[in-house]
C-alpha atoms as a PDB file:
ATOM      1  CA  UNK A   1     -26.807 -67.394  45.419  1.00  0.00           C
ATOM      2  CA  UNK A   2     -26.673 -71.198  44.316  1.00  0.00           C
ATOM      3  CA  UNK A   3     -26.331 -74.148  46.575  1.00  0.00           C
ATOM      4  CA  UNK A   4     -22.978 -75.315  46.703  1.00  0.00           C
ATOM      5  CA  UNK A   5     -22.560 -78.633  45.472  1.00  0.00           C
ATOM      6  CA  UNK A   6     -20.717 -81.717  46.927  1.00  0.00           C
ATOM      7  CA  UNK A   7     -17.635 -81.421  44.723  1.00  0.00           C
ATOM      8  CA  UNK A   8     -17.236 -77.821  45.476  1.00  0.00           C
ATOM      9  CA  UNK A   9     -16.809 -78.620  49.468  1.00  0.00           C
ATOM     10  CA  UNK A  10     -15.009 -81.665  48.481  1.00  0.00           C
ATOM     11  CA  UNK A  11     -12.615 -80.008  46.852  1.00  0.00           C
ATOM     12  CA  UNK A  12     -12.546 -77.114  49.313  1.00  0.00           C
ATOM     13  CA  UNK A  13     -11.711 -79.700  52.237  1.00  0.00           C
ATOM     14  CA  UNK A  14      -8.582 -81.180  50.199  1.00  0.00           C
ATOM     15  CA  UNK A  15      -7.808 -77.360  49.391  1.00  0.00           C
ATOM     16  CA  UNK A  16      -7.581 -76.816  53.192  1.00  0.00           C
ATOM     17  CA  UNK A  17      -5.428 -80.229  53.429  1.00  0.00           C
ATOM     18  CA  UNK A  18      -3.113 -79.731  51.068  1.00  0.00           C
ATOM     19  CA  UNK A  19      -2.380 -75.959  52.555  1.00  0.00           C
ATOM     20  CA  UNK A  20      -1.963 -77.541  56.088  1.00  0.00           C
ATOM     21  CA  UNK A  21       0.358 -80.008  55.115  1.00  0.00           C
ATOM     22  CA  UNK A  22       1.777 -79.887  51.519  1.00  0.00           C
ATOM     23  CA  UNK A  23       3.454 -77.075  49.635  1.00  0.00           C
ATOM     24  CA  UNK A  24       1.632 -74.911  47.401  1.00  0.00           C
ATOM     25  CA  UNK A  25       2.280 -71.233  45.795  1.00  0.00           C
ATOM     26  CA  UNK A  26      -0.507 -68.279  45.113  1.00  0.00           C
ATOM     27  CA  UNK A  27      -0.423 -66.055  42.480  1.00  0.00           C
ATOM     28  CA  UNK A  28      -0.392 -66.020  38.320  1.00  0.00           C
ATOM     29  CA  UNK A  29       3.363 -64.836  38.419  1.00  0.00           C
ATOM     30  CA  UNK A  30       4.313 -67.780  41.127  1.00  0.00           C
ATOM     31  CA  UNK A  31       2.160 -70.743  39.189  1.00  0.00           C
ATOM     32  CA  UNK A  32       3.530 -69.863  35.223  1.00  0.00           C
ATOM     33  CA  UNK A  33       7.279 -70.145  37.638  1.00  0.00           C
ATOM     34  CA  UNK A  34       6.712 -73.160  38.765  1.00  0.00           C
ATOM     35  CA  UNK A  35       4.751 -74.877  36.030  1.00  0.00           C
ATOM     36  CA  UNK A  36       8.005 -73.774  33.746  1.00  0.00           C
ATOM     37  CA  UNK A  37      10.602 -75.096  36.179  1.00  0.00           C
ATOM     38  CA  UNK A  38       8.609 -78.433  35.922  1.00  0.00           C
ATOM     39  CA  UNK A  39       7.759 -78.628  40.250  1.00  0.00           C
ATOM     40  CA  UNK A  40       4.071 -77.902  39.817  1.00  0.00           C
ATOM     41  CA  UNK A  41       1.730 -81.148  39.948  1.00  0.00           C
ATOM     42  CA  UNK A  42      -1.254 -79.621  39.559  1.00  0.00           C
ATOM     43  CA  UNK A  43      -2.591 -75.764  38.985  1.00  0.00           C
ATOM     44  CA  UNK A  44      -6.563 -74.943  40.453  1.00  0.00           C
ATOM     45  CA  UNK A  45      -7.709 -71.898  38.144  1.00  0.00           C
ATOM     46  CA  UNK A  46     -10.733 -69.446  39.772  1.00  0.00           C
ATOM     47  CA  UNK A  47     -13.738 -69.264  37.533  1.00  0.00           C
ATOM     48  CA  UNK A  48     -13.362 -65.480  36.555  1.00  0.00           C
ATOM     49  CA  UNK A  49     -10.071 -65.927  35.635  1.00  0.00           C
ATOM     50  CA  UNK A  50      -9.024 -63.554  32.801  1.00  0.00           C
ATOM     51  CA  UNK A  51      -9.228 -66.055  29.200  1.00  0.00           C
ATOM     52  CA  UNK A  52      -6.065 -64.932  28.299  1.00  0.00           C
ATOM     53  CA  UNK A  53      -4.139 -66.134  31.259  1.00  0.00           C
ATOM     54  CA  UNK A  54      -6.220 -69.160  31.417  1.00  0.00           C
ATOM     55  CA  UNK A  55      -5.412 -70.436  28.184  1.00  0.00           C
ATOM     56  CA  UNK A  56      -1.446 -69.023  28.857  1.00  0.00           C
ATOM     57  CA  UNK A  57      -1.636 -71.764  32.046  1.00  0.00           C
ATOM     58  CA  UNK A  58      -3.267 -74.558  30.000  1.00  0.00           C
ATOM     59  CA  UNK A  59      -0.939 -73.940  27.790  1.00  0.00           C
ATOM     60  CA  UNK A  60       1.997 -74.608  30.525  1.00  0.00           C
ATOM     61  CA  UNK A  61       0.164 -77.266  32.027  1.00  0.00           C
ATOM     62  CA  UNK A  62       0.029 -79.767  28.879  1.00  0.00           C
ATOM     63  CA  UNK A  63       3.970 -79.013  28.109  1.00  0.00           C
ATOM     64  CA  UNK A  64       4.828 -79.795  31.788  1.00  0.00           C
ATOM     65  CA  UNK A  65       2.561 -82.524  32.052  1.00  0.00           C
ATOM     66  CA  UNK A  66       0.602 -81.049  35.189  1.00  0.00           C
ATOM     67  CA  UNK A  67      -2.560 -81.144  35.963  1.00  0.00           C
ATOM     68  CA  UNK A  68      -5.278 -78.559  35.709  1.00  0.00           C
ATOM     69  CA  UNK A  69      -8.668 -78.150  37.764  1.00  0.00           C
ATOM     70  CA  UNK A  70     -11.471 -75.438  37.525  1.00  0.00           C
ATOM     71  CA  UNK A  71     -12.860 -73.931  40.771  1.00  0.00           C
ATOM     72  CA  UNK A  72     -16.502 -73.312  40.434  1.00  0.00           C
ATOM     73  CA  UNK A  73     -16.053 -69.774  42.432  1.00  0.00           C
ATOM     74  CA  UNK A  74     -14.178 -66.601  41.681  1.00  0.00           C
ATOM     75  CA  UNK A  75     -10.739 -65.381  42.830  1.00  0.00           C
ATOM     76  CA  UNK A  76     -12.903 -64.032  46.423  1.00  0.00           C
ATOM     77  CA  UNK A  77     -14.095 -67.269  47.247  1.00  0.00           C
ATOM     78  CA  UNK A  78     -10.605 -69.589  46.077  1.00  0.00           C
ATOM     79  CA  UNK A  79      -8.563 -66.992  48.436  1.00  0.00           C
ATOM     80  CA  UNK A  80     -11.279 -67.496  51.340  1.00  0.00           C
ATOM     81  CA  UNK A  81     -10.853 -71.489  50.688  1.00  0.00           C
ATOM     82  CA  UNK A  82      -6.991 -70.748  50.920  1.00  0.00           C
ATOM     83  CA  UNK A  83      -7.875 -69.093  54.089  1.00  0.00           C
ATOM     84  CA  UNK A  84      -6.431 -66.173  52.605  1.00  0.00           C
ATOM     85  CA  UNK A  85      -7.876 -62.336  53.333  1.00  0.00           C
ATOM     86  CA  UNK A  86      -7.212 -61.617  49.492  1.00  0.00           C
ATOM     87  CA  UNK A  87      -8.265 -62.662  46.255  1.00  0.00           C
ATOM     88  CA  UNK A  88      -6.020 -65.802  44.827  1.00  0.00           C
ATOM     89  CA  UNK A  89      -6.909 -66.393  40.748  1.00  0.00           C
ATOM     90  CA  UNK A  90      -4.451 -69.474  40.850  1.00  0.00           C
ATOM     91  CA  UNK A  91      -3.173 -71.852  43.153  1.00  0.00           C
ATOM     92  CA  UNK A  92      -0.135 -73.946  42.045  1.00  0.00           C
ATOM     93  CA  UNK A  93       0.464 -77.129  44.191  1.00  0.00           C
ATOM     94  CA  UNK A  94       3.756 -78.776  44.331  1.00  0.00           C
ATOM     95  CA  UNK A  95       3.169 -81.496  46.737  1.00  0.00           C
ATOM     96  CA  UNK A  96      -0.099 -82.665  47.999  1.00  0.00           C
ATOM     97  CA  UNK A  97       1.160 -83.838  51.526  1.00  0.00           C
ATOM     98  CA  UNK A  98      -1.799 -85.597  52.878  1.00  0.00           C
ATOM     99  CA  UNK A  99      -4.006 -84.718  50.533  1.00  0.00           C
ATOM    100  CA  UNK A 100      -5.573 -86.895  47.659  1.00  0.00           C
ATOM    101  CA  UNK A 101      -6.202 -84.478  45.481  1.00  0.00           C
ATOM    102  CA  UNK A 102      -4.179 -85.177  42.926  1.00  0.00           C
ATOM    103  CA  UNK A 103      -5.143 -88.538  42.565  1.00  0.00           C
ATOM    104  CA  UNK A 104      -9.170 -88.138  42.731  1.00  0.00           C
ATOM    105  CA  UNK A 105      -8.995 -84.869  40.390  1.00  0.00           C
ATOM    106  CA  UNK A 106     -10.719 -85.461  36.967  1.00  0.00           C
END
């Protein structure tokens, strides 16, 4: 298994922020919602997500202006950082709380 990098637990640790204390929604169905209602800021897609779907949410992103960023692991590892018991293939945030992660994400 490869080392983890910096970025990944950096991200990881505003991941667990911005589940403490902003508001967020799991799930394809839940993101494409909110991205077309115009509340999501920013969507974080899992690495094996399926192309189609990926493209479908990068697609939403750029009309609602929102922002998009890649987690390097799968759907396992972006539920575990969720602290979830279930695999999560896209997490929509809607307000970052204390979090800075919409303001550091490239």
């Amino acid at each position: 298994m490869p080392k983890k990098t910096k970025t990944t637990d950096n991200l990881n640790s505003k991941l667990s922020l911005v589940l403490k204390s902003g508001k967020y929604k799991l799930g394809y169905k839940l993101a494409l919602k909110s991205l077309r209602q115009g509340q999501a800021k920013m969507i974080v897609i899992s690495n094996n997500c399926p192309a189609v779907r990926k493209t479908e949410l990068e697609y939403y992103a750029i009309l609602s202006s929102s922002k998009v960023q890649y987690f390097d692991g799968n759907n396992v590892e972006l539920g575990t950082a969720c602290s979830r018991l279930h695999r999560v293939s896209v997490l929509s945030i809607q307000d970052a709380g204390d979090s800075d992660i919409l303001v550091t994400a490239a």
